[in-house]
PDB file of N, CA and C in Angstrom:
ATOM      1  N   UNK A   1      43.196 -16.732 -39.365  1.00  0.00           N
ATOM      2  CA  UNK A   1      42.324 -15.592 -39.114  1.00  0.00           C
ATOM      3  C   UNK A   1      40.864 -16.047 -39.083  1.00  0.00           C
ATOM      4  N   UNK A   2      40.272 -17.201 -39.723  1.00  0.00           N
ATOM      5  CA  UNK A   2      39.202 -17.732 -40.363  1.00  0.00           C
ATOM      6  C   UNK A   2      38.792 -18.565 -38.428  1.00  0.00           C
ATOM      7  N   UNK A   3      39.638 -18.992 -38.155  1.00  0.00           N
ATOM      8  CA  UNK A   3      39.383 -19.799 -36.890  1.00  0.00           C
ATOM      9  C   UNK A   3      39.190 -18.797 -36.041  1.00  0.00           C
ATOM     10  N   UNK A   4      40.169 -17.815 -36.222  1.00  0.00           N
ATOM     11  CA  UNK A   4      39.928 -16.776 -34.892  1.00  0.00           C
ATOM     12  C   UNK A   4      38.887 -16.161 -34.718  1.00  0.00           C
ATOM     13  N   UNK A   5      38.351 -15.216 -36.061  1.00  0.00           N
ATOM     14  CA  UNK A   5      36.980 -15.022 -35.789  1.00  0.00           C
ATOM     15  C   UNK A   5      35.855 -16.026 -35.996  1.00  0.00           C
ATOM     16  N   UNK A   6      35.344 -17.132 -36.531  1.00  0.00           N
ATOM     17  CA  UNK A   6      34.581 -17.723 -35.630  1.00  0.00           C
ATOM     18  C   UNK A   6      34.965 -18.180 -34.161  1.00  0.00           C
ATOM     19  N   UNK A   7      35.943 -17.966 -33.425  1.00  0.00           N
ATOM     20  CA  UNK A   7      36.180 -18.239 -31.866  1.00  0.00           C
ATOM     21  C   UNK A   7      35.324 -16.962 -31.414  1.00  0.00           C
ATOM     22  N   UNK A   8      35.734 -16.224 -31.861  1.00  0.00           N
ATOM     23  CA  UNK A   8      34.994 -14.343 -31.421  1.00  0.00           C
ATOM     24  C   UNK A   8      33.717 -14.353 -31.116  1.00  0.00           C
ATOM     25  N   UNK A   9      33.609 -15.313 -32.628  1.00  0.00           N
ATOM     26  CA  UNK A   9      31.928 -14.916 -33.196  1.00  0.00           C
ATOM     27  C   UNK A   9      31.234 -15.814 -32.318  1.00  0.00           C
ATOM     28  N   UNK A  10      31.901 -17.462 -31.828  1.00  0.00           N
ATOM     29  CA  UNK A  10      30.992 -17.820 -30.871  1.00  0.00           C
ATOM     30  C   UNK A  10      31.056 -17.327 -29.437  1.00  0.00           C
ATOM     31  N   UNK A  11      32.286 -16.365 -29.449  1.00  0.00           N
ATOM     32  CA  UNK A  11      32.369 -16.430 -28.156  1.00  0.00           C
ATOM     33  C   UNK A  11      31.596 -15.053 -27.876  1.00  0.00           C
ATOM     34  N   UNK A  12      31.448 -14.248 -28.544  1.00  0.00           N
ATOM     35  CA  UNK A  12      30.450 -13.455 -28.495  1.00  0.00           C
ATOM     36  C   UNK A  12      28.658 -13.255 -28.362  1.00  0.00           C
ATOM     37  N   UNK A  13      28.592 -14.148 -29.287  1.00  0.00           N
ATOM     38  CA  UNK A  13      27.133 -14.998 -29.060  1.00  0.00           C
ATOM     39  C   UNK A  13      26.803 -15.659 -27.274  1.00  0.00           C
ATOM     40  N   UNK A  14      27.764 -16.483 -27.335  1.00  0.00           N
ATOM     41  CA  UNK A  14      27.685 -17.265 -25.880  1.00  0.00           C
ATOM     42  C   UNK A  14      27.703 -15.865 -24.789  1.00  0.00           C
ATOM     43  N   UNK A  15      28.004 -14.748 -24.738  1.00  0.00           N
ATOM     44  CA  UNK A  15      28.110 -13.685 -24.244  1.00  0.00           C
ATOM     45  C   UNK A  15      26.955 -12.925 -23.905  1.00  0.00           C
ATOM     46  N   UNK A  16      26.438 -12.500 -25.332  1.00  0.00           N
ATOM     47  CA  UNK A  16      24.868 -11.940 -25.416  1.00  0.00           C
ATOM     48  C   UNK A  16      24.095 -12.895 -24.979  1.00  0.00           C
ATOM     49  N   UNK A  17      23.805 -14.265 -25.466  1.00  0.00           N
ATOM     50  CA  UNK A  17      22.934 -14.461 -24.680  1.00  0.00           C
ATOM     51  C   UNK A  17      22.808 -15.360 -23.338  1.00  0.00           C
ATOM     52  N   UNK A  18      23.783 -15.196 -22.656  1.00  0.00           N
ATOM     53  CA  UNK A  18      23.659 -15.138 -20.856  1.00  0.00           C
ATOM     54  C   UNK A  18      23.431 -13.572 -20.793  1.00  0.00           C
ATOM     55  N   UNK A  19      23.639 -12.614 -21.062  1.00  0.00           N
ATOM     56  CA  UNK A  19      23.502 -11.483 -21.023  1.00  0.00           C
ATOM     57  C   UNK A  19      22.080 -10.971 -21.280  1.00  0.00           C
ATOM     58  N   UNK A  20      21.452 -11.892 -22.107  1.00  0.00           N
ATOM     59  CA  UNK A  20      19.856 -11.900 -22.332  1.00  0.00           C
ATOM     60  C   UNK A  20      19.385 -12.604 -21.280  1.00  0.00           C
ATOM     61  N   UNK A  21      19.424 -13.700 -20.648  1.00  0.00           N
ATOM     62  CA  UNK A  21      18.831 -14.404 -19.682  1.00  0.00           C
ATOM     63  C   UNK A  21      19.252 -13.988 -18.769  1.00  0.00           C
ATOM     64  N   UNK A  22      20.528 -12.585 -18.404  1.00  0.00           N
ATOM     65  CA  UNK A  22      20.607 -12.005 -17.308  1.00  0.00           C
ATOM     66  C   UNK A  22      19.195 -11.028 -16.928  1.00  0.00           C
ATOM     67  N   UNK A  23      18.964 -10.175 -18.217  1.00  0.00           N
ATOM     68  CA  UNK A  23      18.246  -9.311 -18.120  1.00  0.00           C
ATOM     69  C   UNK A  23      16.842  -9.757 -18.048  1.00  0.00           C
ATOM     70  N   UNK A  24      16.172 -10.989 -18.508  1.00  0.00           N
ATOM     71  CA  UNK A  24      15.265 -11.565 -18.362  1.00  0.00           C
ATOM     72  C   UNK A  24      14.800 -11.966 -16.935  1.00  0.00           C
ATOM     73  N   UNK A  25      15.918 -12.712 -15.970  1.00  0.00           N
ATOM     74  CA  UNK A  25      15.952 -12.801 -14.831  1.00  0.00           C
ATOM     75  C   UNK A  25      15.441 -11.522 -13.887  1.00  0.00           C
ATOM     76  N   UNK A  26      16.775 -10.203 -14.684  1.00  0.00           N
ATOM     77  CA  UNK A  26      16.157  -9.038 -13.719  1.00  0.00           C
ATOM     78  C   UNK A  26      14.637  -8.418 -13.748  1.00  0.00           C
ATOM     79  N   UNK A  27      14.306  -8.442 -15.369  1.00  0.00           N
ATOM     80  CA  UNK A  27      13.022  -7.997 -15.723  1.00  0.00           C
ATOM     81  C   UNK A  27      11.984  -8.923 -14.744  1.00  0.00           C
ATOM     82  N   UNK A  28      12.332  -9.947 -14.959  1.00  0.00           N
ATOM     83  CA  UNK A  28      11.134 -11.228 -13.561  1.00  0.00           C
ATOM     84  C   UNK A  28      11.286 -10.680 -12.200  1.00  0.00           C
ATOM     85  N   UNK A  29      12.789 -10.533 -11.829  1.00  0.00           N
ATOM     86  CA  UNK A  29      12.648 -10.233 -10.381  1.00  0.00           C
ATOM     87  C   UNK A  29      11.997  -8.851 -10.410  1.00  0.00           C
ATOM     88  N   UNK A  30      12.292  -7.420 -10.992  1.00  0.00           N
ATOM     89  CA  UNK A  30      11.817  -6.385 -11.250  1.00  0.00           C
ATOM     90  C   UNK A  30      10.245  -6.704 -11.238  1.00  0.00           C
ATOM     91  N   UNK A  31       9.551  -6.994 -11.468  1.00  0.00           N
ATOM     92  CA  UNK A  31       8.406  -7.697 -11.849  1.00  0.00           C
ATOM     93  C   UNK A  31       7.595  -7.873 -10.423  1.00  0.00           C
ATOM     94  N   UNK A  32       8.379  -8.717  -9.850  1.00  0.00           N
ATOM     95  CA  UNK A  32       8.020  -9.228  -8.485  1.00  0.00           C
ATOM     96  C   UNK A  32       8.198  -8.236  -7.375  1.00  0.00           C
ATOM     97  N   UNK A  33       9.637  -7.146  -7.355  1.00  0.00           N
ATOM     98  CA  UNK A  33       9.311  -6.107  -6.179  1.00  0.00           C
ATOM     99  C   UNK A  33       8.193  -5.333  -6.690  1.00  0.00           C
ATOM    100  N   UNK A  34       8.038  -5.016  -7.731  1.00  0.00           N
ATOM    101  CA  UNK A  34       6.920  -3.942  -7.952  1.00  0.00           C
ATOM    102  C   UNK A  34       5.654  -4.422  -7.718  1.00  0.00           C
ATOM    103  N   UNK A  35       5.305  -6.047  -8.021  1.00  0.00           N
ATOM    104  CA  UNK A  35       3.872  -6.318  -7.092  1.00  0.00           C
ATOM    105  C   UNK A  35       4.029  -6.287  -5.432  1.00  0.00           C
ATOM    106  N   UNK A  36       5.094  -6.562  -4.960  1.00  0.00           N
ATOM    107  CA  UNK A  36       5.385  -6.626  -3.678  1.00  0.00           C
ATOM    108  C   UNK A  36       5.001  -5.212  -3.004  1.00  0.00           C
ATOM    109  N   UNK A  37       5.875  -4.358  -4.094  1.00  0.00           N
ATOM    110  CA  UNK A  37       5.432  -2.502  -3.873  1.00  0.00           C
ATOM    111  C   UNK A  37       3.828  -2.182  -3.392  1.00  0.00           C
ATOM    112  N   UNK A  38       3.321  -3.171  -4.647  1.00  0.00           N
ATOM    113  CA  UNK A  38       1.596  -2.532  -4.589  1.00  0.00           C
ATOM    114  C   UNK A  38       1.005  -3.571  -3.720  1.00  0.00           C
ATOM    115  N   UNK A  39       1.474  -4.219  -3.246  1.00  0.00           N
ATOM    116  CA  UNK A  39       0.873  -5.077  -2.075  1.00  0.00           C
ATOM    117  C   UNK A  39       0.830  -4.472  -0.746  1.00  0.00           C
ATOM    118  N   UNK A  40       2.190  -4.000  -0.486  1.00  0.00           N
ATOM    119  CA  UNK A  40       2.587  -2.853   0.417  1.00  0.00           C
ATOM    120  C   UNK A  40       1.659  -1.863   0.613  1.00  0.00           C
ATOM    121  N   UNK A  41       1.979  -0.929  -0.435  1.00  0.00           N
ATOM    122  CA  UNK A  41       0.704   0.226  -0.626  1.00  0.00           C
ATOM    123  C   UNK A  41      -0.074  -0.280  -0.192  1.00  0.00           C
ATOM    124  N   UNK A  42      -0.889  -1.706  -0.642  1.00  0.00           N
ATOM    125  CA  UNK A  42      -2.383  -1.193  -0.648  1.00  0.00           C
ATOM    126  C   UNK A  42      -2.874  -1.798   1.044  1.00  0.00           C
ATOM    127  N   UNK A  43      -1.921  -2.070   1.905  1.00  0.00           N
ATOM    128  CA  UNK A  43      -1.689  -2.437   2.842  1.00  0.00           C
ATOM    129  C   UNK A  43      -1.890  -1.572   3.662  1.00  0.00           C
ATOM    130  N   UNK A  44      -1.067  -0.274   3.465  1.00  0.00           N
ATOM    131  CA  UNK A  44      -0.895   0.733   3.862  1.00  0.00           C
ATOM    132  C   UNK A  44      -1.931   1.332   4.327  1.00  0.00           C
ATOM    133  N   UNK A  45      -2.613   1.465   3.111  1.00  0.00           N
ATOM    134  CA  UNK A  45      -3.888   2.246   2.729  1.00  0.00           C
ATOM    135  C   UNK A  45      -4.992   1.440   3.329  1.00  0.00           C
ATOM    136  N   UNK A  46      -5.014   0.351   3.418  1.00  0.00           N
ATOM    137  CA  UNK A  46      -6.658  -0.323   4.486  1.00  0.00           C
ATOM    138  C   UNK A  46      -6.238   0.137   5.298  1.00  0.00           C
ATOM    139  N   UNK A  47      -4.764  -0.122   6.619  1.00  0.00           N
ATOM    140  CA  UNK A  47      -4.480   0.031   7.619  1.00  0.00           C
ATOM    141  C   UNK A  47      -5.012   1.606   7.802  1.00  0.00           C
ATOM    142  N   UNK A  48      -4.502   2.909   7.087  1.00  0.00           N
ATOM    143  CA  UNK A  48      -5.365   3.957   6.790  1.00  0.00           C
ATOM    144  C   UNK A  48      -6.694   4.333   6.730  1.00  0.00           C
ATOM    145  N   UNK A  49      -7.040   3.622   6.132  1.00  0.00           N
ATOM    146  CA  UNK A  49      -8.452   3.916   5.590  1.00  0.00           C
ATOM    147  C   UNK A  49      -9.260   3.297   7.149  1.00  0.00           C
ATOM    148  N   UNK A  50      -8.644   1.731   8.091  1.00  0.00           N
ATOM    149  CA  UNK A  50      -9.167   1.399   8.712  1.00  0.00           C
ATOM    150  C   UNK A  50      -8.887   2.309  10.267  1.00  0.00           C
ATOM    151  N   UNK A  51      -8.024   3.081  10.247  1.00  0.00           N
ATOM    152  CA  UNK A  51      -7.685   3.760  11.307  1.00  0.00           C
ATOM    153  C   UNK A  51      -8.628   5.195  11.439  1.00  0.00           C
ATOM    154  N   UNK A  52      -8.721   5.686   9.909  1.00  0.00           N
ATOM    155  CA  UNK A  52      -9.768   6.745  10.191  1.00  0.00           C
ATOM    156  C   UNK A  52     -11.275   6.391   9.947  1.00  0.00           C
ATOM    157  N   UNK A  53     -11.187   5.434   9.641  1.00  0.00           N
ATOM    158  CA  UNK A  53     -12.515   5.216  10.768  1.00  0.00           C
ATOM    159  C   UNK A  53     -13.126   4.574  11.711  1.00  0.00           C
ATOM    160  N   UNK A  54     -11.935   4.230  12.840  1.00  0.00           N
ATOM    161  CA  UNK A  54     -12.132   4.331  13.764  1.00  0.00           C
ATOM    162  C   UNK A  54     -12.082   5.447  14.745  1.00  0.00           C
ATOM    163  N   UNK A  55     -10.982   6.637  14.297  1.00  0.00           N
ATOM    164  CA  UNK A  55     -10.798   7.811  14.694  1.00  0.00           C
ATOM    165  C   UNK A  55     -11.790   8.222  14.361  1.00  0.00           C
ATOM    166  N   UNK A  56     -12.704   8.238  12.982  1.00  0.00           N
ATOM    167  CA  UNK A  56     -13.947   9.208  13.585  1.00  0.00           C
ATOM    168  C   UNK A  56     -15.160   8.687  14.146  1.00  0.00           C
ATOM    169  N   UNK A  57     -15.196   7.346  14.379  1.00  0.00           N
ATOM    170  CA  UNK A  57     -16.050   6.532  15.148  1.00  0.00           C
ATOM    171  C   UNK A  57     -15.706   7.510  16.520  1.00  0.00           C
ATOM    172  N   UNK A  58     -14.581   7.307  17.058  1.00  0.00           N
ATOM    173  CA  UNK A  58     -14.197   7.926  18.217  1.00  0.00           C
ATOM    174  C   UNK A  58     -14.549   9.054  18.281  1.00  0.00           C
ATOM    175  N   UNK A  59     -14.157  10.075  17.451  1.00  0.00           N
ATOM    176  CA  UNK A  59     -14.890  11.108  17.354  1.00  0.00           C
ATOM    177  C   UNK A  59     -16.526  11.384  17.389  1.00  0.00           C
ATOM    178  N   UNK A  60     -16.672  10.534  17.137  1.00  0.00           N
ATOM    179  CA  UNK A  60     -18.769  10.948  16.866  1.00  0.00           C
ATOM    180  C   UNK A  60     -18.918  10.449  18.407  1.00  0.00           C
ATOM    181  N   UNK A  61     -18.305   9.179  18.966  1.00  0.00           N
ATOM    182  CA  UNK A  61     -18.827   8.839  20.514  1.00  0.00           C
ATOM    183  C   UNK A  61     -19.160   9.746  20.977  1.00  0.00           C
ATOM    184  N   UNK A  62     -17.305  10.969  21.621  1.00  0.00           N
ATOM    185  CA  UNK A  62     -16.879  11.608  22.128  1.00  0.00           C
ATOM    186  C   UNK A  62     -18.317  12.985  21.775  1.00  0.00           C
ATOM    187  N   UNK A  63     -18.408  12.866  20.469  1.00  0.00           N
ATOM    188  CA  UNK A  63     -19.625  14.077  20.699  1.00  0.00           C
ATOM    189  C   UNK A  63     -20.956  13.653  20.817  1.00  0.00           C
ATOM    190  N   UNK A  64     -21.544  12.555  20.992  1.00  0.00           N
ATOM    191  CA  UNK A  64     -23.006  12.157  21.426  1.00  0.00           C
ATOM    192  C   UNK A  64     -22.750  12.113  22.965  1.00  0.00           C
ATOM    193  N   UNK A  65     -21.711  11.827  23.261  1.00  0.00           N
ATOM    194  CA  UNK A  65     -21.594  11.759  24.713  1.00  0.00           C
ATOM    195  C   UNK A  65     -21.824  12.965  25.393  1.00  0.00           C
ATOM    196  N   UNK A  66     -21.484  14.021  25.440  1.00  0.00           N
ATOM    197  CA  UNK A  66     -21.787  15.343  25.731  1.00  0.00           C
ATOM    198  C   UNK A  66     -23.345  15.934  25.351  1.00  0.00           C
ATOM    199  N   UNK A  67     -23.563  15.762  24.046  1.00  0.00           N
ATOM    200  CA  UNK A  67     -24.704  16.108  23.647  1.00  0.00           C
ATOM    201  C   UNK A  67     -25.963  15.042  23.932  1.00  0.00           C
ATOM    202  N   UNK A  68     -25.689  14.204  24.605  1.00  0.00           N
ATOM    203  CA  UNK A  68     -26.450  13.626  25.041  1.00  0.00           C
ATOM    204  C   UNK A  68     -26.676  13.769  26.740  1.00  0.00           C
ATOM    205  N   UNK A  69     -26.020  14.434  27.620  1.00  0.00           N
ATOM    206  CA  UNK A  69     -25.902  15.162  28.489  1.00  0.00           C
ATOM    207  C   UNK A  69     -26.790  16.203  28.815  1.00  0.00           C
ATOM    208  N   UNK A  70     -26.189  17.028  27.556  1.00  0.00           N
ATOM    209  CA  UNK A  70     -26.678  18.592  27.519  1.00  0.00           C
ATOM    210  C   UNK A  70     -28.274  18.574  27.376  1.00  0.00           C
ATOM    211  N   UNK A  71     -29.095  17.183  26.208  1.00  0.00           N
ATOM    212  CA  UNK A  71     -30.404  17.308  26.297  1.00  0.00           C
ATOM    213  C   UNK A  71     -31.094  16.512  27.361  1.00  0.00           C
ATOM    214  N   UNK A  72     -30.263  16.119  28.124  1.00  0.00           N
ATOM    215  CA  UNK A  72     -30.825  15.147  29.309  1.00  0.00           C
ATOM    216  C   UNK A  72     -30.826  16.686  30.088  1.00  0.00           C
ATOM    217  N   UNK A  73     -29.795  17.628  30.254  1.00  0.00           N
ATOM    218  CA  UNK A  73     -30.225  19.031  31.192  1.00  0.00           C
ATOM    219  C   UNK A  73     -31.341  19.346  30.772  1.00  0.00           C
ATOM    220  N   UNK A  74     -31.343  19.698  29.182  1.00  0.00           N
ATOM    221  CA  UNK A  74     -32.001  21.040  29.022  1.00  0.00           C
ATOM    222  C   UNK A  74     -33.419  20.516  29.319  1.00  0.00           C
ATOM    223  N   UNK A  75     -33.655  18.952  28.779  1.00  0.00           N
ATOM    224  CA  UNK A  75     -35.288  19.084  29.078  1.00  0.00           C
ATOM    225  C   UNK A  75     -35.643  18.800  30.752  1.00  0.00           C
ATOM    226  N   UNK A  76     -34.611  18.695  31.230  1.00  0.00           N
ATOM    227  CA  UNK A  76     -35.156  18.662  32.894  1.00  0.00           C
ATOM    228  C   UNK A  76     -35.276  20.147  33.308  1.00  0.00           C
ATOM    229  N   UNK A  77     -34.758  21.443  32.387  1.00  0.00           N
ATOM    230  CA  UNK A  77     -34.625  22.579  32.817  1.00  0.00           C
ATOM    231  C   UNK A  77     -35.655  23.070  31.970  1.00  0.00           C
ATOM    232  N   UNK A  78     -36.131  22.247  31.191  1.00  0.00           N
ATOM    233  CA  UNK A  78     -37.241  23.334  30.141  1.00  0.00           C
ATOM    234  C   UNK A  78     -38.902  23.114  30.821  1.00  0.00           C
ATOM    235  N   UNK A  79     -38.598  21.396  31.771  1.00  0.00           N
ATOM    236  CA  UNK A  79     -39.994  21.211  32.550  1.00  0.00           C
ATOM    237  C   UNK A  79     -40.782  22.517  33.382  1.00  0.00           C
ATOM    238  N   UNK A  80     -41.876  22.666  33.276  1.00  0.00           N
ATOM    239  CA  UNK A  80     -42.193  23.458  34.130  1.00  0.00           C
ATOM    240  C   UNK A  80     -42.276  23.553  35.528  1.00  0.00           C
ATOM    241  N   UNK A  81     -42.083  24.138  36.566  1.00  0.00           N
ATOM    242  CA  UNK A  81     -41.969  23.936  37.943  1.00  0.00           C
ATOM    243  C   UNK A  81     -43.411  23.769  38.702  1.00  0.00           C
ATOM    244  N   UNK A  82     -43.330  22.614  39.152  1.00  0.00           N
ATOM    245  CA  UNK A  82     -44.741  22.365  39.934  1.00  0.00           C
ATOM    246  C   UNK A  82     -44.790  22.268  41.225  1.00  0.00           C
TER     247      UNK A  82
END
């Protein structure tokens, strides 16, 4: 009985801890998608951040362009007639 459970007892030990260096492994890899995650994100977010402002670059053109029109009329229409 004396042999059998120390067989248990090491074979239990030898058990837990691969079972510890399993979870150690996952905790590292775990570790690594979640910087991968925020690498992603923050990827995301320049590509974002760099798209709207070019969209409102585009936007402001699109309105100097017109309004730069309209005061090229108005002061040829505000001249007085000679």
């Amino acid at each position: 009985v004396l042999k059998w459970l120390e067989e248990f007892t090491e074979s239990l030990k030898r058990r837990t801890d691969n079972l510890t260096e399993d979870v150690h492994k996952l905790l590292e890899q775990t570790g690594d998608v979640e910087q991968d995650f925020y690498n992603t994100f923050n990827s995301f977010r320049a590509l974002s951040n760099t798209q709207y402002i070019e969209n409102r670059v585009y936007e402001d053109d699109e309105m100097s362009a017109p309004n730069s029109d309209f005061s090229a009329r108005f002061s040829e229409a505000s001249l007085p007639a000679q």
